[in-house]
C-alpha atoms as a PDB file:
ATOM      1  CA  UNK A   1      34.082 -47.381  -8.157  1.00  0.00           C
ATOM      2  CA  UNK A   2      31.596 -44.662  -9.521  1.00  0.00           C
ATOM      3  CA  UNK A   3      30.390 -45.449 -13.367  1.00  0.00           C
ATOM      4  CA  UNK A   4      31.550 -42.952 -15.689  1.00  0.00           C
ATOM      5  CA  UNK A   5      28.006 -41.549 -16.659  1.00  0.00           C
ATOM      6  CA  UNK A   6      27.724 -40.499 -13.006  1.00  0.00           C
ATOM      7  CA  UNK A   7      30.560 -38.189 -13.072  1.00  0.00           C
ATOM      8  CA  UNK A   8      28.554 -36.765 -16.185  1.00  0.00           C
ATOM      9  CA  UNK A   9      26.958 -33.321 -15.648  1.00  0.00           C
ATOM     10  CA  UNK A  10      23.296 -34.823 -15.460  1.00  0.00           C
ATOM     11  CA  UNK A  11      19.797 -32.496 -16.593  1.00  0.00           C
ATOM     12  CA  UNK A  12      16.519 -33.969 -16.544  1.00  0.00           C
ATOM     13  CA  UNK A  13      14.527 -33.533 -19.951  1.00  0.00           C
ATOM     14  CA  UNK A  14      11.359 -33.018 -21.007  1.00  0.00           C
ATOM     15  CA  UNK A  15      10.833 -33.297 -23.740  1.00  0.00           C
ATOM     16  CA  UNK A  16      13.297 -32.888 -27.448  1.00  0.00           C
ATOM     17  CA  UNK A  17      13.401 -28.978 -27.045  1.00  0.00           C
ATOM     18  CA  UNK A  18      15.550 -29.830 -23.321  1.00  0.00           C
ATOM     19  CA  UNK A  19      17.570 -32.427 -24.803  1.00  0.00           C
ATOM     20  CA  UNK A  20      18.527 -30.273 -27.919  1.00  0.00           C
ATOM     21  CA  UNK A  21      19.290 -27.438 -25.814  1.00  0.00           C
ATOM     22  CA  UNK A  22      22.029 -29.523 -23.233  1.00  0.00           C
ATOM     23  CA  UNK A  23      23.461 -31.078 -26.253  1.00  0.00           C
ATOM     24  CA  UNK A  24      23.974 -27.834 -28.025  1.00  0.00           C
ATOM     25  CA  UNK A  25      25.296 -25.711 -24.451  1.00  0.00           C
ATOM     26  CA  UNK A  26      27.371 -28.730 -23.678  1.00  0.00           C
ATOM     27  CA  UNK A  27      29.089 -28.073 -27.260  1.00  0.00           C
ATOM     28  CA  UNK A  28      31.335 -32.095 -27.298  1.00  0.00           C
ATOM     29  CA  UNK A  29      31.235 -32.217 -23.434  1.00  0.00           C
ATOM     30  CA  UNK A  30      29.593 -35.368 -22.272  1.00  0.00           C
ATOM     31  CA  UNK A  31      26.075 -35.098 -20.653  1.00  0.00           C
ATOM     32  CA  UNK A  32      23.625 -37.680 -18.588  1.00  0.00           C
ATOM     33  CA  UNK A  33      20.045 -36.887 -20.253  1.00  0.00           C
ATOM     34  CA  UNK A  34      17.724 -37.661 -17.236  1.00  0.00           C
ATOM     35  CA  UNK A  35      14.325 -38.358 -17.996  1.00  0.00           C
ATOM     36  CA  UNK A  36      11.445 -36.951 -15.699  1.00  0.00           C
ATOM     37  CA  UNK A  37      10.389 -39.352 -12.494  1.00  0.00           C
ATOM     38  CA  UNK A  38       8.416 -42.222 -13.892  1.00  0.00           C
ATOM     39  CA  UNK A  39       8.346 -41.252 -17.640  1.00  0.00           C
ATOM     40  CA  UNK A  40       8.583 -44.742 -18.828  1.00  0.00           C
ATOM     41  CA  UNK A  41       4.963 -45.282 -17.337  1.00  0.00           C
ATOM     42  CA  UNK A  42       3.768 -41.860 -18.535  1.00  0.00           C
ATOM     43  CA  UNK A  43       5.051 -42.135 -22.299  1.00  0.00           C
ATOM     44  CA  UNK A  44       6.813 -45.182 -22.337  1.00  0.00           C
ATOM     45  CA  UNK A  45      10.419 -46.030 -23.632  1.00  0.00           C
ATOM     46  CA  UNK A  46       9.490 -44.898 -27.056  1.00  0.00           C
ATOM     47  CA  UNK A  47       8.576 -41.731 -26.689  1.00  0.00           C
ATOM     48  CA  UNK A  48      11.951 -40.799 -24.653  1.00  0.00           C
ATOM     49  CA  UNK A  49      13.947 -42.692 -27.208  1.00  0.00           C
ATOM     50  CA  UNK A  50      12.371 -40.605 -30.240  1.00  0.00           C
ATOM     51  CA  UNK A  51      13.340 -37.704 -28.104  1.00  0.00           C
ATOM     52  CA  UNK A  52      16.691 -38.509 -27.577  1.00  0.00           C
ATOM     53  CA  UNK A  53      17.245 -39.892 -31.678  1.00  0.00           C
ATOM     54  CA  UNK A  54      15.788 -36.126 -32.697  1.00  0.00           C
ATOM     55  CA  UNK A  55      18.339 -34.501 -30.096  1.00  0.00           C
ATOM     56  CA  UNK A  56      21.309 -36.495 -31.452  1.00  0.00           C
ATOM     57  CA  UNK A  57      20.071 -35.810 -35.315  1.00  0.00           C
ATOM     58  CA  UNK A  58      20.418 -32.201 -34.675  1.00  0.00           C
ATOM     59  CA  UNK A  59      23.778 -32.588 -32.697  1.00  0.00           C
ATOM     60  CA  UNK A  60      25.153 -35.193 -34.461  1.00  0.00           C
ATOM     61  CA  UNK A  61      28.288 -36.838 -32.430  1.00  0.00           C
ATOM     62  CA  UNK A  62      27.349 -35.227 -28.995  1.00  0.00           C
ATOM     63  CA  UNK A  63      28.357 -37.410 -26.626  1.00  0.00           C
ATOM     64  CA  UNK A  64      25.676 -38.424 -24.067  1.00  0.00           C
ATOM     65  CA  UNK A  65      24.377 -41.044 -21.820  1.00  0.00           C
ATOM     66  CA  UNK A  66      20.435 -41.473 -21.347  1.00  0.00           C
ATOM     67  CA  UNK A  67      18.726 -43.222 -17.826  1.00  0.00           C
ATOM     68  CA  UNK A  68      14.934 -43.611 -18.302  1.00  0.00           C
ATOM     69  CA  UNK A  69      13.075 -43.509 -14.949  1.00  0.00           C
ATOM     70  CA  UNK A  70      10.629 -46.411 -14.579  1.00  0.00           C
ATOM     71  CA  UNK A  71       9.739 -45.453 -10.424  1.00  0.00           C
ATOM     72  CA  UNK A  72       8.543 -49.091  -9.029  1.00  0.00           C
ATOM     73  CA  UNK A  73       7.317 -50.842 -12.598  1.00  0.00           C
ATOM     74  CA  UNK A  74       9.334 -53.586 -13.834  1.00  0.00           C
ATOM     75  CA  UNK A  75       7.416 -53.645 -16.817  1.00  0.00           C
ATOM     76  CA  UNK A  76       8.278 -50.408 -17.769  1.00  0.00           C
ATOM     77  CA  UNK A  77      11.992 -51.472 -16.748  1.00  0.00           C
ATOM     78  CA  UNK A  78      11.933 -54.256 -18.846  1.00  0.00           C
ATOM     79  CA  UNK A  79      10.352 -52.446 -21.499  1.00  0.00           C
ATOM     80  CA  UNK A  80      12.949 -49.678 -21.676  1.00  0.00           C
ATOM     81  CA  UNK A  81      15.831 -53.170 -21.438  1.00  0.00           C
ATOM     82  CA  UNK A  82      14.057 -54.312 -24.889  1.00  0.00           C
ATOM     83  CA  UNK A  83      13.550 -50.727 -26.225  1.00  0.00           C
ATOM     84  CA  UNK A  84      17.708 -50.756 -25.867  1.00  0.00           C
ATOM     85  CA  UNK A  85      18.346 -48.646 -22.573  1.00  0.00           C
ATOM     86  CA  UNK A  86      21.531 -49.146 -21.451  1.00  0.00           C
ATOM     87  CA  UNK A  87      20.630 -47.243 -18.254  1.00  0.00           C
ATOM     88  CA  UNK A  88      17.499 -47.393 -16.473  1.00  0.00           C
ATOM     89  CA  UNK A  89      16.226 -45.924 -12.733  1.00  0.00           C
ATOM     90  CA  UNK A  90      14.069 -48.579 -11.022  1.00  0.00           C
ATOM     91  CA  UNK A  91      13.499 -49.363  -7.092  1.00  0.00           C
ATOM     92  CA  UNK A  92      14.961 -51.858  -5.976  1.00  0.00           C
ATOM     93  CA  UNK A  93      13.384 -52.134  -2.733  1.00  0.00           C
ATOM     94  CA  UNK A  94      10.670 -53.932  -5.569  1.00  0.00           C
ATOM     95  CA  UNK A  95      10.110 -57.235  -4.984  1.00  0.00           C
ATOM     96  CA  UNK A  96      10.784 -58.005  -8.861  1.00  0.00           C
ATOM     97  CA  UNK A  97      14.316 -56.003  -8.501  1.00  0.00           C
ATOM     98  CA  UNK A  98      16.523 -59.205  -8.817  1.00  0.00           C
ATOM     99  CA  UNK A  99      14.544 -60.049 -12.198  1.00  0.00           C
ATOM    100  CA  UNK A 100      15.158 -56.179 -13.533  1.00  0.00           C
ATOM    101  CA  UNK A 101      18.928 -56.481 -12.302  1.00  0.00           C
ATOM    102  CA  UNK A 102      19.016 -59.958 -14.543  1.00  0.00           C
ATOM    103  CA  UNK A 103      17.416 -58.748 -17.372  1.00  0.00           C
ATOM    104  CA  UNK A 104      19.944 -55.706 -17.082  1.00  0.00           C
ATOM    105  CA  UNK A 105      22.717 -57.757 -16.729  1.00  0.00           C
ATOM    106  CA  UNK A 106      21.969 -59.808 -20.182  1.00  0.00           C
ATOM    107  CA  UNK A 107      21.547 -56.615 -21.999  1.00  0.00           C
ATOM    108  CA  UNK A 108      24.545 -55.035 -21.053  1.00  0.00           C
ATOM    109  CA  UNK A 109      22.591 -52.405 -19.357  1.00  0.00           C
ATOM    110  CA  UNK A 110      23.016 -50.344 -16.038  1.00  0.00           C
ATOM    111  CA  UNK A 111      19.996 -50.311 -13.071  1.00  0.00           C
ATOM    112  CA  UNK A 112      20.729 -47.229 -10.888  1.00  0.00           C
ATOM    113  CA  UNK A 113      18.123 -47.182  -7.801  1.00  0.00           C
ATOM    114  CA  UNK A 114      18.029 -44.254  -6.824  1.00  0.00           C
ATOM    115  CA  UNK A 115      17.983 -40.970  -9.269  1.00  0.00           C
ATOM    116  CA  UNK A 116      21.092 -39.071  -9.883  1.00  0.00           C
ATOM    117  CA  UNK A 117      21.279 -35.413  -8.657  1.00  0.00           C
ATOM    118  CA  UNK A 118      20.373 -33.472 -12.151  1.00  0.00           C
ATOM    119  CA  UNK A 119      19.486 -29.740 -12.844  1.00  0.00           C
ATOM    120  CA  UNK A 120      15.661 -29.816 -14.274  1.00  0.00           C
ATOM    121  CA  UNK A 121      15.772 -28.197 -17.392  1.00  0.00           C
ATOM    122  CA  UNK A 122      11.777 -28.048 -16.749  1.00  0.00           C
ATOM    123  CA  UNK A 123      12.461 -25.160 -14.291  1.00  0.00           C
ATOM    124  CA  UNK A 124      14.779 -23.262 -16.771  1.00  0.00           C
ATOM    125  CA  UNK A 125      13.491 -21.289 -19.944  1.00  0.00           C
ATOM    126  CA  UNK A 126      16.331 -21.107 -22.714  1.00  0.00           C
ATOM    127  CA  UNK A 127      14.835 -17.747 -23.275  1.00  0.00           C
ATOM    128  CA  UNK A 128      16.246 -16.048 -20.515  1.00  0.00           C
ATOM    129  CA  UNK A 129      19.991 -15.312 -20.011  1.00  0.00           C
ATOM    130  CA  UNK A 130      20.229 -16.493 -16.500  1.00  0.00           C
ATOM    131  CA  UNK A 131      18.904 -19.471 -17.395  1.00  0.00           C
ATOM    132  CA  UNK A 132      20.967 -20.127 -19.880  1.00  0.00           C
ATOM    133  CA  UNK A 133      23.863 -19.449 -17.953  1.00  0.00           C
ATOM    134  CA  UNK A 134      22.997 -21.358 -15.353  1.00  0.00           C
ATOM    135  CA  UNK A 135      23.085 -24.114 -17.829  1.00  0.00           C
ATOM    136  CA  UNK A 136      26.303 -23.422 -19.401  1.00  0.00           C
ATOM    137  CA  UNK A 137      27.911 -23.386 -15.888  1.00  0.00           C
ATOM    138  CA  UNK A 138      27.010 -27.351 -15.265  1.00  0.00           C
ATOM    139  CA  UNK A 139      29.795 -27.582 -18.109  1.00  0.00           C
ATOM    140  CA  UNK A 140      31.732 -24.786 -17.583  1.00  0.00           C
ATOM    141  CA  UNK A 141      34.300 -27.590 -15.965  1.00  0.00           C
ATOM    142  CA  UNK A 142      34.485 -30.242 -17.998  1.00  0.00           C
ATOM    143  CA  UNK A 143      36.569 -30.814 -21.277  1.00  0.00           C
ATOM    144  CA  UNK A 144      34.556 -31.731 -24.709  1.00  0.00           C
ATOM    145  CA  UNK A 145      35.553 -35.011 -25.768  1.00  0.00           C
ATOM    146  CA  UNK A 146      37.029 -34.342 -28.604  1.00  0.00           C
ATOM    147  CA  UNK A 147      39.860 -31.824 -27.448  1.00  0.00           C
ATOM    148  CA  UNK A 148      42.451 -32.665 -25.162  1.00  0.00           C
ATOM    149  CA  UNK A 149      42.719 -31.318 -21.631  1.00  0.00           C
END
């Protein structure tokens, strides 16, 4: 059975500029905010949630799902668990995997191991047309939430 946030048109954010710019093209459609490879080590769990709370204060009721990447660093993944991530990328080839998937499991949260296929909003500039075409086309297909299909 695939979870529900994987059938979600995924992007990989930056920073609060990406994340407010999905949320705003995706106008009620529901989106997988990707973080970049390994950010909880880079900027930790706080950073990415302040990024995601200033996103969902300027789009309030945009419905979206957020997986912090935390590479091979249980720390980080148990950081990100206590932080309140209900979805976090770790390896579990790791030898401290089954602790992660435990500490997961008691939070309610998801572990995916390997990264979902996203478009990189890092590569795009909302400046430019094609761009932001290309980004209105991930959701070109699916229904907002709040409207009936």
């Amino acid at each position: 059975m695939v979870k529900a946030f994987l059938k979600q048109p995924a992007v990989v954010v930056h920073g609060r500029g990406h994340a407010a710019w999905a949320l705003r093209v995706a106008d009620g459609r529901p989106v997988l905010l990707v973080s970049a490879p390994g950010a909880a080590l880079n900027a930790g769990p706080g950073w990415f949630k302040a990024v995601l709370d200033q996103a969902a204060a300027e789009h309030p009721g945009a419905p979206f799902t957020a997986a912090l990447d935390c590479a091979a660093a249980p720390g980080a993944a148990l950081a990100a668990l206590r932080a309140g991530f209900k979805l976090v990328i770790f390896d579990l080839g790791h030898p401290s995997a089954a602790s992660v998937l435990g500490a997961a499991a008691e939070a309610g949260a998801e572990v995916l191991g390997t990264r979902p296929e996203a478009l990189d909003l890092g590569a795009l500039d909302p400046r430019r047309r094609d761009d932001q075409r290309r980004l209105a086309a991930l959701f070109a297909t699916v229904p907002p939430q709040d409207k009936p299909t």
